[in-house]
C-alpha atoms as a PDB file:
ATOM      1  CA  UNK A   1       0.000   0.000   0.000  1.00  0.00           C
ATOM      2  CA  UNK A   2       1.070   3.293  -0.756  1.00  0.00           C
ATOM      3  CA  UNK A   3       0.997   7.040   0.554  1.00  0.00           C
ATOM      4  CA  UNK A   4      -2.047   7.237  -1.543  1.00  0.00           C
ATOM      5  CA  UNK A   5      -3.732   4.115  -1.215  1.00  0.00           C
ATOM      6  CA  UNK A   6      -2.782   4.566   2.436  1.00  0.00           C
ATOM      7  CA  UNK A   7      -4.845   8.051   2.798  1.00  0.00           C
ATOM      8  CA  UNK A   8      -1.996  10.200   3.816  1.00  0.00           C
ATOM      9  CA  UNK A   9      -1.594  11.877   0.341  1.00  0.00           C
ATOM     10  CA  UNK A  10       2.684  11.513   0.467  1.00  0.00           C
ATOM     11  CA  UNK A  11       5.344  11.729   2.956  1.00  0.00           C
ATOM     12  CA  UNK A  12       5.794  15.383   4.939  1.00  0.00           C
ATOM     13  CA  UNK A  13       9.212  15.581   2.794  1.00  0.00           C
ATOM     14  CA  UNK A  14       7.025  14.767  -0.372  1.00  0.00           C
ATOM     15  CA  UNK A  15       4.609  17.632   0.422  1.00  0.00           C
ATOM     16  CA  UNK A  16       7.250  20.250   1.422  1.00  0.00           C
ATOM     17  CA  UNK A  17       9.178  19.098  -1.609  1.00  0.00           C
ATOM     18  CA  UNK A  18       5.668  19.866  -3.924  1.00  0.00           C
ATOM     19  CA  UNK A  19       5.167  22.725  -1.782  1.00  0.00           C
ATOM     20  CA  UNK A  20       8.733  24.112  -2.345  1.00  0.00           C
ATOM     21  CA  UNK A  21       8.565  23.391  -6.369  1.00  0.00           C
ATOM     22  CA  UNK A  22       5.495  25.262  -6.736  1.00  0.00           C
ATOM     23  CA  UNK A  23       6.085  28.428  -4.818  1.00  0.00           C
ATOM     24  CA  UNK A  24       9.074  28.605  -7.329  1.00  0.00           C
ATOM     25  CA  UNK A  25       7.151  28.040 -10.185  1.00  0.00           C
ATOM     26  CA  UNK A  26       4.808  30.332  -9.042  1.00  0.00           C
ATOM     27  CA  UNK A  27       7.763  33.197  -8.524  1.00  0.00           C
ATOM     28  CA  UNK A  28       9.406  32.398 -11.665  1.00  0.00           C
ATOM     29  CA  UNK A  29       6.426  32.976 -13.513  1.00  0.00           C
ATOM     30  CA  UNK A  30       5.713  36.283 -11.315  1.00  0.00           C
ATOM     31  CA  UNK A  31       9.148  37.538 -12.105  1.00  0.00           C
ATOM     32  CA  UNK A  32      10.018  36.136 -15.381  1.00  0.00           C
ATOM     33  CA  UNK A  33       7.498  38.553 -18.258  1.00  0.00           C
ATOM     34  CA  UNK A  34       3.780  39.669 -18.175  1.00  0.00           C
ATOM     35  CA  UNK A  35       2.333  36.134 -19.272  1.00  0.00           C
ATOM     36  CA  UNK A  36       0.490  33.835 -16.843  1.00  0.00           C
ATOM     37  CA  UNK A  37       1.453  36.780 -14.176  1.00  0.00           C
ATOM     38  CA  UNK A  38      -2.376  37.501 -13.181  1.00  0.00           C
ATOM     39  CA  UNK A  39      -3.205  33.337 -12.882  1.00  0.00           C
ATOM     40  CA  UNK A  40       0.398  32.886 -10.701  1.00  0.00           C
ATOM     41  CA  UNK A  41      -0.155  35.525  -8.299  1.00  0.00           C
ATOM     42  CA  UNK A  42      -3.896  34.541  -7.703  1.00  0.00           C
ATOM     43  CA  UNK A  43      -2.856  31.014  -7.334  1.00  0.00           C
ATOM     44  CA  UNK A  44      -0.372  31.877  -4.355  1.00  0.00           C
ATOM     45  CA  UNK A  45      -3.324  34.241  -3.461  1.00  0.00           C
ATOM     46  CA  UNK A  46      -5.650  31.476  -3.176  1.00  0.00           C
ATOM     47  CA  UNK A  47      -3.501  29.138  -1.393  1.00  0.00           C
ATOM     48  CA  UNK A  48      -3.084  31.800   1.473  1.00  0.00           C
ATOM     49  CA  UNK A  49      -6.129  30.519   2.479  1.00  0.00           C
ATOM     50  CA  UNK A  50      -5.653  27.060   3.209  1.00  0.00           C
ATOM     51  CA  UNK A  51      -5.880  26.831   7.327  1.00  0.00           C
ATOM     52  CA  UNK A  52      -2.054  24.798   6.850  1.00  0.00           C
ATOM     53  CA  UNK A  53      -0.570  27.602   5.005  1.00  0.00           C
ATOM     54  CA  UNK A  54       2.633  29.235   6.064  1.00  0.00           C
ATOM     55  CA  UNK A  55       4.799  31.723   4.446  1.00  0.00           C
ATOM     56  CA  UNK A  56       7.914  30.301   5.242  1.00  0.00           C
ATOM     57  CA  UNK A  57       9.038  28.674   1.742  1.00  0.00           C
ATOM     58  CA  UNK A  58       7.726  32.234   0.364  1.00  0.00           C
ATOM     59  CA  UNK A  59      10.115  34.362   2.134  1.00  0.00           C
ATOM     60  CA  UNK A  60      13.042  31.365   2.018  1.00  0.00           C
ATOM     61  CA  UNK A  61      12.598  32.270  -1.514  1.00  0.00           C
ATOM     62  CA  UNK A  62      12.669  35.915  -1.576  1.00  0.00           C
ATOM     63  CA  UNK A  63       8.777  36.194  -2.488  1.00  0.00           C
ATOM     64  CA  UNK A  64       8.241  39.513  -0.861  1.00  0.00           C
ATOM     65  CA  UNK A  65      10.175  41.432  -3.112  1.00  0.00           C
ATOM     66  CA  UNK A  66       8.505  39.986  -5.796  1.00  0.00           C
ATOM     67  CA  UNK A  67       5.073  39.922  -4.111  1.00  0.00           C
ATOM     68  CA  UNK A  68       5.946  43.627  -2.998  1.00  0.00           C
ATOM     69  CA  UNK A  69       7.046  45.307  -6.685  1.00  0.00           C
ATOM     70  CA  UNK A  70       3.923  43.712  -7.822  1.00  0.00           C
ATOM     71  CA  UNK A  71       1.797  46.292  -5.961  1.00  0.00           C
ATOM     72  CA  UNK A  72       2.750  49.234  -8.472  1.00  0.00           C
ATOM     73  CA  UNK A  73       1.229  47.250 -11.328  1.00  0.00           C
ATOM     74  CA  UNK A  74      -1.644  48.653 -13.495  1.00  0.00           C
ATOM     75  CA  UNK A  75      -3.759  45.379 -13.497  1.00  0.00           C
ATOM     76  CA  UNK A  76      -6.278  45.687 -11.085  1.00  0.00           C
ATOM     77  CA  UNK A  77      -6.099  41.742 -10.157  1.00  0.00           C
ATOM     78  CA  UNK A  78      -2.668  41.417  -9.859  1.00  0.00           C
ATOM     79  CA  UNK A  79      -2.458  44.456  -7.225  1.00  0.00           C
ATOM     80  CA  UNK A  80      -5.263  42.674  -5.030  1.00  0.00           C
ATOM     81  CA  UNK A  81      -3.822  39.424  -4.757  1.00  0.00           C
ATOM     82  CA  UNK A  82      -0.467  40.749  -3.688  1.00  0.00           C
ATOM     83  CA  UNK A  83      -2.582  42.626  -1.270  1.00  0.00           C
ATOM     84  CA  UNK A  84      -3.962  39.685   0.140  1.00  0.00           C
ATOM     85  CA  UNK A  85      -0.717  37.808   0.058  1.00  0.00           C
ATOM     86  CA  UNK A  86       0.799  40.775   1.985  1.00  0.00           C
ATOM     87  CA  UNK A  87      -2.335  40.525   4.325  1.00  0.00           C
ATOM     88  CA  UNK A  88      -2.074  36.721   4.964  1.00  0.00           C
ATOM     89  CA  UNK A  89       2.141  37.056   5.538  1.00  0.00           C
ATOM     90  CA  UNK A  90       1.260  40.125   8.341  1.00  0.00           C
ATOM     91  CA  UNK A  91      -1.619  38.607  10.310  1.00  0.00           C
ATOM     92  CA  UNK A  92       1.144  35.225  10.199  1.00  0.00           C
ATOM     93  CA  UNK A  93       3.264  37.281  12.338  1.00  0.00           C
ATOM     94  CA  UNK A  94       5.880  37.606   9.671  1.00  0.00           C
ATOM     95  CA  UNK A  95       5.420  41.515   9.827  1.00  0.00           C
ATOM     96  CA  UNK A  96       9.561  42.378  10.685  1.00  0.00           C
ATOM     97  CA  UNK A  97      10.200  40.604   6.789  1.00  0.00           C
ATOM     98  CA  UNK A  98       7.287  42.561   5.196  1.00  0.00           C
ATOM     99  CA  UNK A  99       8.946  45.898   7.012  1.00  0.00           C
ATOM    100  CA  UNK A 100      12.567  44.585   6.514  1.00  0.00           C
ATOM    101  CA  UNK A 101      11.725  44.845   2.698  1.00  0.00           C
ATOM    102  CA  UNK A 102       9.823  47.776   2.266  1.00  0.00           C
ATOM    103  CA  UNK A 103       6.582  47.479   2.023  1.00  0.00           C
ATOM    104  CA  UNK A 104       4.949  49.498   4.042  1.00  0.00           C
ATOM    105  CA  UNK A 105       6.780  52.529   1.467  1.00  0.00           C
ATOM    106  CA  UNK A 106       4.647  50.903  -1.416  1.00  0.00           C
ATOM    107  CA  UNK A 107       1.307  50.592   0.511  1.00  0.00           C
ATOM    108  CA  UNK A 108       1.573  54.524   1.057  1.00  0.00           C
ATOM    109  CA  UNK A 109       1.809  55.058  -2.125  1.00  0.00           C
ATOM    110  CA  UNK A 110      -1.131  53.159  -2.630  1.00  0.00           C
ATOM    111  CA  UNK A 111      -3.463  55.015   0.190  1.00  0.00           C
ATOM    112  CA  UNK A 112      -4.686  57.442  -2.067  1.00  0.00           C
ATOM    113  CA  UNK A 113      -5.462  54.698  -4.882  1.00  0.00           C
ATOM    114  CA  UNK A 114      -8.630  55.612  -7.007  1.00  0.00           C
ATOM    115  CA  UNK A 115      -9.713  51.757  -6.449  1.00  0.00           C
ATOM    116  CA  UNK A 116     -11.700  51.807  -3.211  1.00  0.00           C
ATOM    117  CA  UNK A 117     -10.915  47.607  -2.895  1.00  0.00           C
ATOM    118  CA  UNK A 118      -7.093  48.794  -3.342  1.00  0.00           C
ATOM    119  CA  UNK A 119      -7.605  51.292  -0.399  1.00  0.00           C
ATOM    120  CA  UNK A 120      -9.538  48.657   1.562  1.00  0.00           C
ATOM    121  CA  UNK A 121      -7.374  46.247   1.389  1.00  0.00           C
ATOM    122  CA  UNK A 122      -4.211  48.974   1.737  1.00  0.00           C
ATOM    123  CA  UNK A 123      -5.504  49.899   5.033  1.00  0.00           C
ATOM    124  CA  UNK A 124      -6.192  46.488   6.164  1.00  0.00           C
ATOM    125  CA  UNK A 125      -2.318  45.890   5.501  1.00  0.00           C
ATOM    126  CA  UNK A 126      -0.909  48.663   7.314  1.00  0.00           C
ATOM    127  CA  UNK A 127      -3.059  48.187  10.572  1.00  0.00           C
ATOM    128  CA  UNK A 128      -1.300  44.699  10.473  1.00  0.00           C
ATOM    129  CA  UNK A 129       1.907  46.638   9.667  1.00  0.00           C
ATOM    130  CA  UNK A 130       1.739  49.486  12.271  1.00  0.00           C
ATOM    131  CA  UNK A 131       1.076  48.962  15.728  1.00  0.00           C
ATOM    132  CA  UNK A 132      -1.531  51.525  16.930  1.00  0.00           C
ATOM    133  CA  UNK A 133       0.624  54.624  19.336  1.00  0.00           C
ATOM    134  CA  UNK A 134      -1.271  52.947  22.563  1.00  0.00           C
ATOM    135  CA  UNK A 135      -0.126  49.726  21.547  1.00  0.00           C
ATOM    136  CA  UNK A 136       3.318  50.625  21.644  1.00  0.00           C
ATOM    137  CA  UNK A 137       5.383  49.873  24.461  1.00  0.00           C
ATOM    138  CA  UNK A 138       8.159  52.305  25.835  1.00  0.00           C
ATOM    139  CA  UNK A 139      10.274  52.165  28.515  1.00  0.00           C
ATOM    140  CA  UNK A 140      12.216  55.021  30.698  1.00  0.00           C
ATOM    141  CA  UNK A 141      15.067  54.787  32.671  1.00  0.00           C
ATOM    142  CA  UNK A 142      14.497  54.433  36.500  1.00  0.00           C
ATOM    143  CA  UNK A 143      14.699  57.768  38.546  1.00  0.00           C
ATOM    144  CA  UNK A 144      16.525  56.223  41.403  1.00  0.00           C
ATOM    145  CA  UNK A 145      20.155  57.233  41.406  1.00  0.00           C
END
């Protein structure tokens, strides 16, 4: 009996070895040319949503630069699934890589987008992005010399 017949669907090495293979597919076709662009950053859109999903193999990778320079595209598509890939990487609690590479510079030059989804989604982002001022925690020296 095999993985298959067995129910299990492959070995954890198979699936992060599938997994692996088609996040760079997925990037090569996102930074290789304009075709299949819109279909390859839905698809990693999409499988954002999958409870299991991580973003891991995406930033191993170096996805957020490509994920982020795909925000100053014209098609409308393209711009909202990076958004929501930017979304689902944030609320993951990967937000120091998403700063580290600058996006938070490109979603402020989205704010004032004439797409109200693009601004939805733009704010949605940032409040992931930057902590509200009460949230932030400072610290002072002690007074006691």
């Amino acid at each position: 009996m095999d993985a298959e017949e067995a129910g299990t669907g492959g070995t954890m090495v198979e699936n992060l070895r599938i997994e692996q293979d088609l996040i760079e597919d997925l990037l090569v076709r996102l930074s290789k040319g304009k075709k299949g662009r819109e279909a390859a950053i839905e698809a990693l859109a999409v499988s954002t949503q999958d409870d299991d999903w991580r973003p891991d193999e995406l930033i191993a990778q170096g996805g957020i630069k490509i994920v982020r320079d795909l925000l100053m595209e014209k098609n409308l598509h393209i711009v909202i699934s990076a958004l929501d890939i930017i979304i689902a990487i944030a609320a993951s609690g990967q937000e120091e890589v998403l700063i580290g590479e600058g996006v938070i510079a490109c979603l402020d030059t989205l704010q004032d987008n004439k797409n109200p989804a693009i601004r939805e989604k733009v704010r949605e982002a940032l409040a992931l992005l930057q902590p509200e001022v009460d949230e932030a925690v400072t610290s002072k020296p002690d007074d006691d010399y």
